[in-house]
C-alpha atoms as a PDB file:
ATOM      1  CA  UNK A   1      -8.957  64.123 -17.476  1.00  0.00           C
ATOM      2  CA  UNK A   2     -12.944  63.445 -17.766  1.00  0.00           C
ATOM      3  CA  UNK A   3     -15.429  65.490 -16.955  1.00  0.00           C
ATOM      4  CA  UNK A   4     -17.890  65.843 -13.830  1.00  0.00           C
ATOM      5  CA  UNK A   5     -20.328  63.919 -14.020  1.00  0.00           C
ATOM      6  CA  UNK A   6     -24.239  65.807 -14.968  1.00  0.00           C
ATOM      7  CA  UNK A   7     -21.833  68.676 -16.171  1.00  0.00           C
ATOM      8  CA  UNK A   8     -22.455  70.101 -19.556  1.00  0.00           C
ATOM      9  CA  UNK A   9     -19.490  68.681 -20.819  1.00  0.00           C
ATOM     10  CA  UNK A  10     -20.509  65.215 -19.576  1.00  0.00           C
ATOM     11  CA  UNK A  11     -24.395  66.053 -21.370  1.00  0.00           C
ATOM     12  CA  UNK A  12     -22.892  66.378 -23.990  1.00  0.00           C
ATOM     13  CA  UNK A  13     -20.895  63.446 -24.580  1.00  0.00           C
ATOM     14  CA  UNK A  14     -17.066  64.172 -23.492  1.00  0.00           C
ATOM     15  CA  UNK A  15     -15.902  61.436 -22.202  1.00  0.00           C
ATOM     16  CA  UNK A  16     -12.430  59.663 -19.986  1.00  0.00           C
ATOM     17  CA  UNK A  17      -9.230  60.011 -22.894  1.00  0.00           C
ATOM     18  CA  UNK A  18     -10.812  62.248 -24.933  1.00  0.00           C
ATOM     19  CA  UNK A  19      -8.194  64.585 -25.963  1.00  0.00           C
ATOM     20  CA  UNK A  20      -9.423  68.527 -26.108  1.00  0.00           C
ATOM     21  CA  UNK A  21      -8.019  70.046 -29.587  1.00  0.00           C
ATOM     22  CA  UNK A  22      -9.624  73.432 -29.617  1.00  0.00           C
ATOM     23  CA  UNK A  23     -12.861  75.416 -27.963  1.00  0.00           C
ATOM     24  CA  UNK A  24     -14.481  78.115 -29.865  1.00  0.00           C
ATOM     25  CA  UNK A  25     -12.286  77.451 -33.067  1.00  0.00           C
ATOM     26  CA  UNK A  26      -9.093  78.470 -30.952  1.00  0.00           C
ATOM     27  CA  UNK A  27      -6.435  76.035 -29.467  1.00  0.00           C
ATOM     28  CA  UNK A  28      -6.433  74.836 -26.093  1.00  0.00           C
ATOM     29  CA  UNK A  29      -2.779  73.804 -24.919  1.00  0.00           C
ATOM     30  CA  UNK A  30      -3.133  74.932 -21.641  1.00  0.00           C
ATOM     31  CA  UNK A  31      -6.059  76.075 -19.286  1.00  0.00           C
ATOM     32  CA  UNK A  32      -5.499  80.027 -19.294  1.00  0.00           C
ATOM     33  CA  UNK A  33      -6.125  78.871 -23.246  1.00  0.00           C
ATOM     34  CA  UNK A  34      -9.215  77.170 -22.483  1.00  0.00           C
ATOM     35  CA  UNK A  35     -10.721  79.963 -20.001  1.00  0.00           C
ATOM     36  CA  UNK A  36     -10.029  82.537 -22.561  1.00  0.00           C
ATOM     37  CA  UNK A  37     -11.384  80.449 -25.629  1.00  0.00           C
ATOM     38  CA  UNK A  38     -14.462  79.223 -23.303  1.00  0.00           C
ATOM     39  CA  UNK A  39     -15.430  82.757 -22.633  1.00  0.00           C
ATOM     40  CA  UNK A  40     -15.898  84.105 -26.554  1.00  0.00           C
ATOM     41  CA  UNK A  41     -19.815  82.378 -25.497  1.00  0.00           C
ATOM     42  CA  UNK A  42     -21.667  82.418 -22.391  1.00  0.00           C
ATOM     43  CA  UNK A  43     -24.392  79.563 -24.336  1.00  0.00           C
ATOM     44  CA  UNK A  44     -22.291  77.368 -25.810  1.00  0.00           C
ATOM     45  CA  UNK A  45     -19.315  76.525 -26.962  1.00  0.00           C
ATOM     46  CA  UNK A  46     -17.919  74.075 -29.580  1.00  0.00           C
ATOM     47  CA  UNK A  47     -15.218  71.402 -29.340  1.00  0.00           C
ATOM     48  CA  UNK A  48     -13.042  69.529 -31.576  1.00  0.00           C
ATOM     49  CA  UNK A  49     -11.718  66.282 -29.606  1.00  0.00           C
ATOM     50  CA  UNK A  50      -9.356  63.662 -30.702  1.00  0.00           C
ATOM     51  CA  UNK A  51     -10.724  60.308 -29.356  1.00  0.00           C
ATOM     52  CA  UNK A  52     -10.197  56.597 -30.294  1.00  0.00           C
ATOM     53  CA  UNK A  53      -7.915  58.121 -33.847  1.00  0.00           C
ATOM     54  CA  UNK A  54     -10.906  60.399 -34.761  1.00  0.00           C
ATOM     55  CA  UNK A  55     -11.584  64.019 -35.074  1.00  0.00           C
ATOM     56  CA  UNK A  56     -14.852  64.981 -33.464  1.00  0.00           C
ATOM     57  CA  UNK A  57     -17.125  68.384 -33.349  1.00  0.00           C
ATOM     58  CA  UNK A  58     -19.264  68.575 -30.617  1.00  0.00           C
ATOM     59  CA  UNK A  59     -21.423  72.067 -29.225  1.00  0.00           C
ATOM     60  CA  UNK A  60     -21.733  71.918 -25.591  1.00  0.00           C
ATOM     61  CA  UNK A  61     -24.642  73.662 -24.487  1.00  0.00           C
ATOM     62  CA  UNK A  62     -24.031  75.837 -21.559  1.00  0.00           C
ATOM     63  CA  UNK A  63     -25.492  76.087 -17.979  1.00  0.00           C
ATOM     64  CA  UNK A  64     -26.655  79.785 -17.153  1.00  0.00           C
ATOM     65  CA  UNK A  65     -24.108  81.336 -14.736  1.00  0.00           C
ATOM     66  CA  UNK A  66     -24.736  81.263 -11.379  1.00  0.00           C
ATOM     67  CA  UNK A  67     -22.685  82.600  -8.516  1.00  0.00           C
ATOM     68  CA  UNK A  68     -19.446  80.923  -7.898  1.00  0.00           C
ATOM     69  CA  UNK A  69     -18.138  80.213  -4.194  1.00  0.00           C
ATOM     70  CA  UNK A  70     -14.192  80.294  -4.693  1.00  0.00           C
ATOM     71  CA  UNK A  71     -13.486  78.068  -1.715  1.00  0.00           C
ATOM     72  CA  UNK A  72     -16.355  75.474  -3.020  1.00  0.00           C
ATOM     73  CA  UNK A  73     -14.497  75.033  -6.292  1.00  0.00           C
ATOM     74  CA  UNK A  74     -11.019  74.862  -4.545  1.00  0.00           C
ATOM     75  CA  UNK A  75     -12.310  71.750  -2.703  1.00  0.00           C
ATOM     76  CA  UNK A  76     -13.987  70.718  -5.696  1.00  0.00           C
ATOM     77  CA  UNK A  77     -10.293  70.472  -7.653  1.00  0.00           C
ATOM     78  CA  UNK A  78      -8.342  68.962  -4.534  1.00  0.00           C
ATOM     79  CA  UNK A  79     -10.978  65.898  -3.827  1.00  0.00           C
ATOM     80  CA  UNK A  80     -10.580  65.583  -7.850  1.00  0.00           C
ATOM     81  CA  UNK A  81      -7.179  65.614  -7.432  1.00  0.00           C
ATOM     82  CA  UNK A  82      -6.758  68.052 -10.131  1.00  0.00           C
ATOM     83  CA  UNK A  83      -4.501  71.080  -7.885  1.00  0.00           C
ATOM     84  CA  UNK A  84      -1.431  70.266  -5.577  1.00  0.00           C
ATOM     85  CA  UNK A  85      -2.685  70.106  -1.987  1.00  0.00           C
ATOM     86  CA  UNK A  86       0.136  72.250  -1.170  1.00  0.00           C
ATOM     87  CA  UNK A  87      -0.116  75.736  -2.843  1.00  0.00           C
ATOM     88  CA  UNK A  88       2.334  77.286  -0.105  1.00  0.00           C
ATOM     89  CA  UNK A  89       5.822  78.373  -2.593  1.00  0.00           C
ATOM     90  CA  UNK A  90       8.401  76.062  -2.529  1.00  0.00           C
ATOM     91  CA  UNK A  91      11.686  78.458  -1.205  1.00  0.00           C
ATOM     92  CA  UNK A  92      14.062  75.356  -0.615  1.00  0.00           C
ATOM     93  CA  UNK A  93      17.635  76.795  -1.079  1.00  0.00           C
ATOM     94  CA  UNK A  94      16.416  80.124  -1.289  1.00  0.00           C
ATOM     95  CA  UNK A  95      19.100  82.947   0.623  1.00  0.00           C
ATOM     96  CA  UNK A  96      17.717  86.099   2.166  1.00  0.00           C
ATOM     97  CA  UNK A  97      18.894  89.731   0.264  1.00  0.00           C
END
């Protein structure tokens, strides 16, 4: 999916296709896999993409943490078209107890 731009990620060379193999030395199938791998370091982590038919290694040097506003990064991820603009269950069908 890319990478924002000035991010750390972006710093550090990830780029649009690359394909994310593992962070921290542990898979990364699926994002609650990537948040949990991502937090064994708060400096850095490292990366093994698969880009262009080639293995690469990369350390991505972390920003400090800073205080996160939760409704900042939801409108960060819907303008980037990243969650479903409608997060509201879908019940269709559904029959009352």
């Amino acid at each position: 999916m890319g990478c924002q731009p000035d991010s750390p990620a972006d710093r550090a060379g990830v780029v649009y296709g690359d394909i994310l193999l593992t962070v921290n030395g542990k898979s990364t199938p699926d994002w609650t896999a990537f948040i949990e791998a991502r937090s064994l370091s708060a400096s850095s982590m490292v990366i093994e993409l698969f880009r262009q038919g080639e293995q690469l290694k990369l350390t991505v040097p972390l920003d400090p943490p800073h205080a996160l506003d939760p409704a900042q990064l939801l409108a960060e991820l819907i303008a980037e078209r990243l969650v479903p603009l409608d997060l509201t269950p879908h019940v269709a069908n559904s029959k009352p107890n």
